[in-house]
C-alpha atoms as a PDB file:
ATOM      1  CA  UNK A   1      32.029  -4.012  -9.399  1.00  0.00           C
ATOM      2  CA  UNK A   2      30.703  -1.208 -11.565  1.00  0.00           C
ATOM      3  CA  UNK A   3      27.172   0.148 -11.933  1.00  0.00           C
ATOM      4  CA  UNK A   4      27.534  -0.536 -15.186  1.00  0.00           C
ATOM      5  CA  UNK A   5      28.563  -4.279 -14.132  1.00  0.00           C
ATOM      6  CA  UNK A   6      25.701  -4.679 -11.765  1.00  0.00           C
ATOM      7  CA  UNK A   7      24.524  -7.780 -11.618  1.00  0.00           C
ATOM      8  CA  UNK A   8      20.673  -8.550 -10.693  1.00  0.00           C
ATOM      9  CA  UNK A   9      19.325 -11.396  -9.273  1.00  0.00           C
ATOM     10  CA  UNK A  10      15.925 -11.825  -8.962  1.00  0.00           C
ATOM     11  CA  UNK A  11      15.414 -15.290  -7.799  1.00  0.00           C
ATOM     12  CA  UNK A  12      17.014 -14.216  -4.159  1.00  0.00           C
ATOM     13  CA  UNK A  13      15.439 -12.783  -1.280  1.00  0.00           C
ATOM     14  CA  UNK A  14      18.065 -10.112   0.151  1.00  0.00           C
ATOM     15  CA  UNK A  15      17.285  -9.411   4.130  1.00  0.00           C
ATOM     16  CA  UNK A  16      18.336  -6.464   5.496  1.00  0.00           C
ATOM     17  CA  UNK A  17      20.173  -6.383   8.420  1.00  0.00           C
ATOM     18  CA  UNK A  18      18.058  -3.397  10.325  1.00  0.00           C
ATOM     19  CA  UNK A  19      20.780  -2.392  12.947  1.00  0.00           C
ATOM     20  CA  UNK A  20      22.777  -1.082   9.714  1.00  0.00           C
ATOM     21  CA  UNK A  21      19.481   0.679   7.970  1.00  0.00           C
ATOM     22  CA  UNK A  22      19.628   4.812   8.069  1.00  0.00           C
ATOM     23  CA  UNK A  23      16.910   6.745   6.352  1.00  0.00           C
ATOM     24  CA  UNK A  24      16.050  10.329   6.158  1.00  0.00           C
ATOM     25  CA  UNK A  25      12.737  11.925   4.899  1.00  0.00           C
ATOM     26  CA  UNK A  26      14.192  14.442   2.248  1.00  0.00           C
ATOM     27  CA  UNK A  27      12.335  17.903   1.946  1.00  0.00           C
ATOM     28  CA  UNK A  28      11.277  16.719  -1.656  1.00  0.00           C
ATOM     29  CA  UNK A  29       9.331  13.590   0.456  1.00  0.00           C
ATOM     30  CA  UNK A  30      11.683  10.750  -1.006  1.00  0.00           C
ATOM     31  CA  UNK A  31      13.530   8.698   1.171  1.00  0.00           C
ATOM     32  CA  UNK A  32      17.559   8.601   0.809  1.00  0.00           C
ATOM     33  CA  UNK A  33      18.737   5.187   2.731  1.00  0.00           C
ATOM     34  CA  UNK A  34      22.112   4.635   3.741  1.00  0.00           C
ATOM     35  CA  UNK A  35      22.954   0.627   3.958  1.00  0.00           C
ATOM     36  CA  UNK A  36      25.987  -0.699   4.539  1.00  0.00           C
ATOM     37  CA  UNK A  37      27.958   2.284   3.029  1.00  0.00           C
ATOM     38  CA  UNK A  38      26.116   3.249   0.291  1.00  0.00           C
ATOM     39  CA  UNK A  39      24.086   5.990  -0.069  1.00  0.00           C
ATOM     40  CA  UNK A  40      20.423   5.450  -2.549  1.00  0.00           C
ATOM     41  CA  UNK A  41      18.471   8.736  -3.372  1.00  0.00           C
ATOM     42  CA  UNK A  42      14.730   8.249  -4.077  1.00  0.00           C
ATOM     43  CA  UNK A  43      14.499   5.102  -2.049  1.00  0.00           C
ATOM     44  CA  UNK A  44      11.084   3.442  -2.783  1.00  0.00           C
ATOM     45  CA  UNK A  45       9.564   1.181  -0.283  1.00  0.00           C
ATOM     46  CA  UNK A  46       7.027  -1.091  -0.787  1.00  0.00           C
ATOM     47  CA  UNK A  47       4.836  -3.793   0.853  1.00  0.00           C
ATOM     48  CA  UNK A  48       5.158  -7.162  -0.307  1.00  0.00           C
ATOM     49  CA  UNK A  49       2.076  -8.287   1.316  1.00  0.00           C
ATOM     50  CA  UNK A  50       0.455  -4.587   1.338  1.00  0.00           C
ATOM     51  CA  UNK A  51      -3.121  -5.831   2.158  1.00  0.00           C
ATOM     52  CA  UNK A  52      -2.390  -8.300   5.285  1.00  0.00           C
ATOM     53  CA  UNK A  53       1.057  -7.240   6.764  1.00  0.00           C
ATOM     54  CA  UNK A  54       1.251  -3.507   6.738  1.00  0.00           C
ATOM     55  CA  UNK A  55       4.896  -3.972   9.045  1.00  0.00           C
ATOM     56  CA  UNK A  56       6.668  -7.062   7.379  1.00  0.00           C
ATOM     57  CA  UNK A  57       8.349  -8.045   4.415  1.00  0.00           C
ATOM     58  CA  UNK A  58       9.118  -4.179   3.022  1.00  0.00           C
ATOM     59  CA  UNK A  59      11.218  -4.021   0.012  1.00  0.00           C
ATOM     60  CA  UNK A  60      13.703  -1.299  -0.951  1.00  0.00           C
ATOM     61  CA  UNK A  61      14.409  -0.221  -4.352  1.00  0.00           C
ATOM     62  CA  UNK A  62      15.742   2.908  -5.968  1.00  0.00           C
ATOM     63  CA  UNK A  63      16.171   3.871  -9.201  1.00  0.00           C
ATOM     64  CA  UNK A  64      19.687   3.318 -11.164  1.00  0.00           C
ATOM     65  CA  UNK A  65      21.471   5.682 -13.858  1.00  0.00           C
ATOM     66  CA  UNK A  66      19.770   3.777 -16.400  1.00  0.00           C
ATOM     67  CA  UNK A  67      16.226   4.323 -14.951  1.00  0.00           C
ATOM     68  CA  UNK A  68      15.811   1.132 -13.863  1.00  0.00           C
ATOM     69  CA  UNK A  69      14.407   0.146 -10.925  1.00  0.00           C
ATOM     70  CA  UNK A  70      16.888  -2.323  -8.793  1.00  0.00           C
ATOM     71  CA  UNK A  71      15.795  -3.653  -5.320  1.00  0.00           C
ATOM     72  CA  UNK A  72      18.603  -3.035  -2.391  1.00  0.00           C
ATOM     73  CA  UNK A  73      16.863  -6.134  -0.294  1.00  0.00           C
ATOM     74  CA  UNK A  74      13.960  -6.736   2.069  1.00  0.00           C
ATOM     75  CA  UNK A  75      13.311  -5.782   5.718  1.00  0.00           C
ATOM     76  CA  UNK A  76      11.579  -8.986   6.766  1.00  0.00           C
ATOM     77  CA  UNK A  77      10.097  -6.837  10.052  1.00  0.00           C
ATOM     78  CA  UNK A  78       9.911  -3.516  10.588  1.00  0.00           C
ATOM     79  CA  UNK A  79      10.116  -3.862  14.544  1.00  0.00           C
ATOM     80  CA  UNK A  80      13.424  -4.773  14.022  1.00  0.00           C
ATOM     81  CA  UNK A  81      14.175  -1.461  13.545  1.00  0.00           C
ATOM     82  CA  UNK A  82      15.065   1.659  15.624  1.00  0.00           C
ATOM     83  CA  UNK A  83      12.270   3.709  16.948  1.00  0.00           C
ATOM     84  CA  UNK A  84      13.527   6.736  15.009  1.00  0.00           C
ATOM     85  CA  UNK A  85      13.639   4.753  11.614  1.00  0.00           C
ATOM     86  CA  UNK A  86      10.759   2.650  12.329  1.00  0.00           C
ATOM     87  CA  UNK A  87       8.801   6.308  12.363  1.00  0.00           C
ATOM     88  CA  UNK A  88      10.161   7.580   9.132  1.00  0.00           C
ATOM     89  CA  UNK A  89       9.823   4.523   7.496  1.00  0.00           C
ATOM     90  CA  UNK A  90       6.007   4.103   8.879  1.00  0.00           C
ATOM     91  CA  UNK A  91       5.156   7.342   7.988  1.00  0.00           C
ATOM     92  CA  UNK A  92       6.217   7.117   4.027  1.00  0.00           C
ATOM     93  CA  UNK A  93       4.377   4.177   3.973  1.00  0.00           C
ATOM     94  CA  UNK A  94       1.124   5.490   5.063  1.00  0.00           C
ATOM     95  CA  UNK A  95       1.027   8.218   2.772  1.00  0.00           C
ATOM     96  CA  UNK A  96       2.090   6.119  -0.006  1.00  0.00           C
ATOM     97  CA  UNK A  97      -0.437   3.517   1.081  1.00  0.00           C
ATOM     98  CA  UNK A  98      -3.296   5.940   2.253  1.00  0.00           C
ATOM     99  CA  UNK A  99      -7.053   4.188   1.861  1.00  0.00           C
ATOM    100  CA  UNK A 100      -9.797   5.630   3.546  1.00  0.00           C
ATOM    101  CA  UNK A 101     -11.763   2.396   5.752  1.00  0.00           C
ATOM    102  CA  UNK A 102     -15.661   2.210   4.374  1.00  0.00           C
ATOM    103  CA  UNK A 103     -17.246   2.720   7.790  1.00  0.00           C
ATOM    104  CA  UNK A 104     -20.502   2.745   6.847  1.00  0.00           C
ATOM    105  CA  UNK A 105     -22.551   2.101   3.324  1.00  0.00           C
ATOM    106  CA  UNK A 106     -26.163   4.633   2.161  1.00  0.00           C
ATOM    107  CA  UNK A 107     -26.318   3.017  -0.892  1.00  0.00           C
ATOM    108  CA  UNK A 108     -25.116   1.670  -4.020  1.00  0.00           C
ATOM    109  CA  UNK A 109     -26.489   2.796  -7.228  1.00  0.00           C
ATOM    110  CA  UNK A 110     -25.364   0.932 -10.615  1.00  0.00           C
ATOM    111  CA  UNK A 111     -25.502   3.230 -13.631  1.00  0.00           C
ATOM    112  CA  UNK A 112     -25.985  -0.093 -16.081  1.00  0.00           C
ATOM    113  CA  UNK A 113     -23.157   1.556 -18.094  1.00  0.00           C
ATOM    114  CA  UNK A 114     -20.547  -0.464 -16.135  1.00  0.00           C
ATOM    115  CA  UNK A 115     -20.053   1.721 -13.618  1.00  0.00           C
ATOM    116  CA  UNK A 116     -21.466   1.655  -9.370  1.00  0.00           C
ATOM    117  CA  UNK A 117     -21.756   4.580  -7.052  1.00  0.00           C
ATOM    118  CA  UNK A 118     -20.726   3.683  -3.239  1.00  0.00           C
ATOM    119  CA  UNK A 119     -22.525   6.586  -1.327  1.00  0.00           C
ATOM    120  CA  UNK A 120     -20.657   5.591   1.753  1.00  0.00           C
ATOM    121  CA  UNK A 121     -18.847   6.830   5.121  1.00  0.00           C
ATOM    122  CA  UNK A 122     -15.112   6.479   5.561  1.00  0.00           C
ATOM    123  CA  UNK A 123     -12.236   7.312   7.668  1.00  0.00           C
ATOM    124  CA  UNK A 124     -11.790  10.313   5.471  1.00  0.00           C
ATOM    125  CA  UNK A 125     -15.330  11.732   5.918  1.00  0.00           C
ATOM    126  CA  UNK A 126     -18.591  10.770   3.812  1.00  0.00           C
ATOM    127  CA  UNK A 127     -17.599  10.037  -0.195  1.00  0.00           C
ATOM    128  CA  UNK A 128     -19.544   9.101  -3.130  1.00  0.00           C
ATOM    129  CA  UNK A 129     -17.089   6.253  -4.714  1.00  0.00           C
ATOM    130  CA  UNK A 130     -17.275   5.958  -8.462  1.00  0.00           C
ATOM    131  CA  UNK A 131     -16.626   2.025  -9.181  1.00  0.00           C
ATOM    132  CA  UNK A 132     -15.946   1.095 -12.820  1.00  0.00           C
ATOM    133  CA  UNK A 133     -15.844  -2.546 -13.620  1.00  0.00           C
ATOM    134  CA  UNK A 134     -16.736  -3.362 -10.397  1.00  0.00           C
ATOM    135  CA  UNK A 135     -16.399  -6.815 -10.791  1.00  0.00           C
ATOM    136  CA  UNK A 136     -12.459  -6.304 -10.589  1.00  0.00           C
ATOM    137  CA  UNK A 137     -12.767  -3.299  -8.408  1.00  0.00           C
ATOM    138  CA  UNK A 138     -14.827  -3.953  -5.944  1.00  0.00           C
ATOM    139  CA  UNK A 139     -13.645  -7.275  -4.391  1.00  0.00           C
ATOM    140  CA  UNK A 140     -14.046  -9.520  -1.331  1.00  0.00           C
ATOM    141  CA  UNK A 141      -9.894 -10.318  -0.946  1.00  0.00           C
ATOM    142  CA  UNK A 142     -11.262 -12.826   2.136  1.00  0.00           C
ATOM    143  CA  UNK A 143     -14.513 -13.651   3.466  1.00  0.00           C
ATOM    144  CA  UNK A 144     -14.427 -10.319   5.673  1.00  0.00           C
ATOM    145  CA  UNK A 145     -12.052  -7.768   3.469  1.00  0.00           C
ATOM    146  CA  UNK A 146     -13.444  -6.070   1.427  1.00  0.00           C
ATOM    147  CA  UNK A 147     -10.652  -3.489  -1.431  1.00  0.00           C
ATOM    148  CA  UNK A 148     -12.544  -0.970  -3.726  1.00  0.00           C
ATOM    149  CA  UNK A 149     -10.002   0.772  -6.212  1.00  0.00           C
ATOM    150  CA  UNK A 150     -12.547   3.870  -7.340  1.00  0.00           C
ATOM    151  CA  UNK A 151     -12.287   5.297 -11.018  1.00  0.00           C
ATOM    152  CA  UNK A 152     -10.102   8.003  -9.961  1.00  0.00           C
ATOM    153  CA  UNK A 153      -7.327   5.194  -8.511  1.00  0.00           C
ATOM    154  CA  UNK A 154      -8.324   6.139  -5.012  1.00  0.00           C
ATOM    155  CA  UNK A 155      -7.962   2.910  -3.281  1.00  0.00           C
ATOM    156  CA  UNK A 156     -10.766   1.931  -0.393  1.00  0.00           C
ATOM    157  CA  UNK A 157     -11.297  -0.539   2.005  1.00  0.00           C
ATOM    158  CA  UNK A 158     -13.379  -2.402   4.979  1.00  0.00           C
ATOM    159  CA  UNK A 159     -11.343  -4.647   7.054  1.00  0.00           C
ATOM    160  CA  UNK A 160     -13.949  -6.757   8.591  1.00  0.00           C
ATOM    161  CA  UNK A 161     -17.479  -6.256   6.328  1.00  0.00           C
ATOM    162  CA  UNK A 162     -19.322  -8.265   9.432  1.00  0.00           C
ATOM    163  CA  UNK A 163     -18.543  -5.371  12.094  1.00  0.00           C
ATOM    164  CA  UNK A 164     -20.441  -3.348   9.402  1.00  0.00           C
ATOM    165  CA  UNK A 165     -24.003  -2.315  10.959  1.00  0.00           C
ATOM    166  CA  UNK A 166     -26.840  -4.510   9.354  1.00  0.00           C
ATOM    167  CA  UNK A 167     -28.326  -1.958   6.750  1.00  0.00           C
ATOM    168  CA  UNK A 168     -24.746  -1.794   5.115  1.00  0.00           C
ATOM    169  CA  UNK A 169     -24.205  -5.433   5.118  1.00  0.00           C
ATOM    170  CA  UNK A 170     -27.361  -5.963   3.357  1.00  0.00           C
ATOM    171  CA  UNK A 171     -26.663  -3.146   0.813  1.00  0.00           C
ATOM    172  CA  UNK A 172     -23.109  -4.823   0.052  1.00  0.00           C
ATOM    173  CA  UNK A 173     -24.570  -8.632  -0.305  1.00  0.00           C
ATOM    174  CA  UNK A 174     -26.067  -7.329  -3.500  1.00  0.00           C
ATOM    175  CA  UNK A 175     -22.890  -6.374  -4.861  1.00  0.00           C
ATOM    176  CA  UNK A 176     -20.202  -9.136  -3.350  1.00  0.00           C
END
């Protein structure tokens, strides 16, 4: 079968088979993966479940001749993996998945324009976040998670909003 034959299904889940998974961090920060003698360049991974499972269900893509993007399967868990690849593979994903933790909230100012500022600590150091529409960007995802996605696409969150200290959790109860 041809690339140009390639057929794509996209009603089946493909698991990968993790003893036969090779990837290597290219100097140009892709991923190239080599799976069950082929060889894909630019190698995207992605979590499936990206807010609640950070190890499992990871799917593989790449991009074909025709600039499309084709998934090579799923690796159900991570663990499953070699050390070695489970450490390449880890660390792509938390650089493409980097959010700063809200540690802490000042204050949140609404601009009545549409937009909220989140004077706030995080992981990352202390950061005014710029929230527009922050009915759809600044969401409980569960009774305790709380996701901000800031007007810059910077992407924020607080795991647990009750282990926040009682001045920030009465700030936020305005807003969630």
């Amino acid at each position: 079968m041809t690339n140009s034959e390639e057929l794509y299904k996209v009603d089946e889940l493909n698991l990968l088979d993790c003893k036969k998974i090779h990837f290597t961090h290219e100097k140009s920060g892709f991923l190239t993966l080599e799976y069950d003698g082929k060889t894909y360049r630019k190698t995207d991974p992605t979590r499936l479940i990206p807010f609640f499972s950070k190890t499992t269900y990871i799917s593989l893509s790449y991009e074909n001749e025709e600039k499309e993007f084709r998934e090579i399967g799923v690796i159900k868990d991570m663990a499953e993996l070699s050390e070695e690849q489970y450490g390449i593979l880890d660390s792509y994903l938390k650089y493409k998945y980097f959010m700063p933790e809200i540690v802490k909230i000042y204050n949140i100012r609404d601009n009545m324009q549409g937009s909220i500022f989140v004077k706030s600590m995080t992981t990352s150091g202390e950061k005014t976040i710029c929230v527009k529409d922050w009915y759809q960007n600044f969401r409980m995802l569960s009774d305790n998670y709380l996701y901000v996605n800031d007007a810059d696409g910077n992407k924020y969150f607080c795991e647990d909003i009750q282990k926040l200290d009682k001045k920030s959790l009465s700030i936020l109860e305005m807003f969630t």
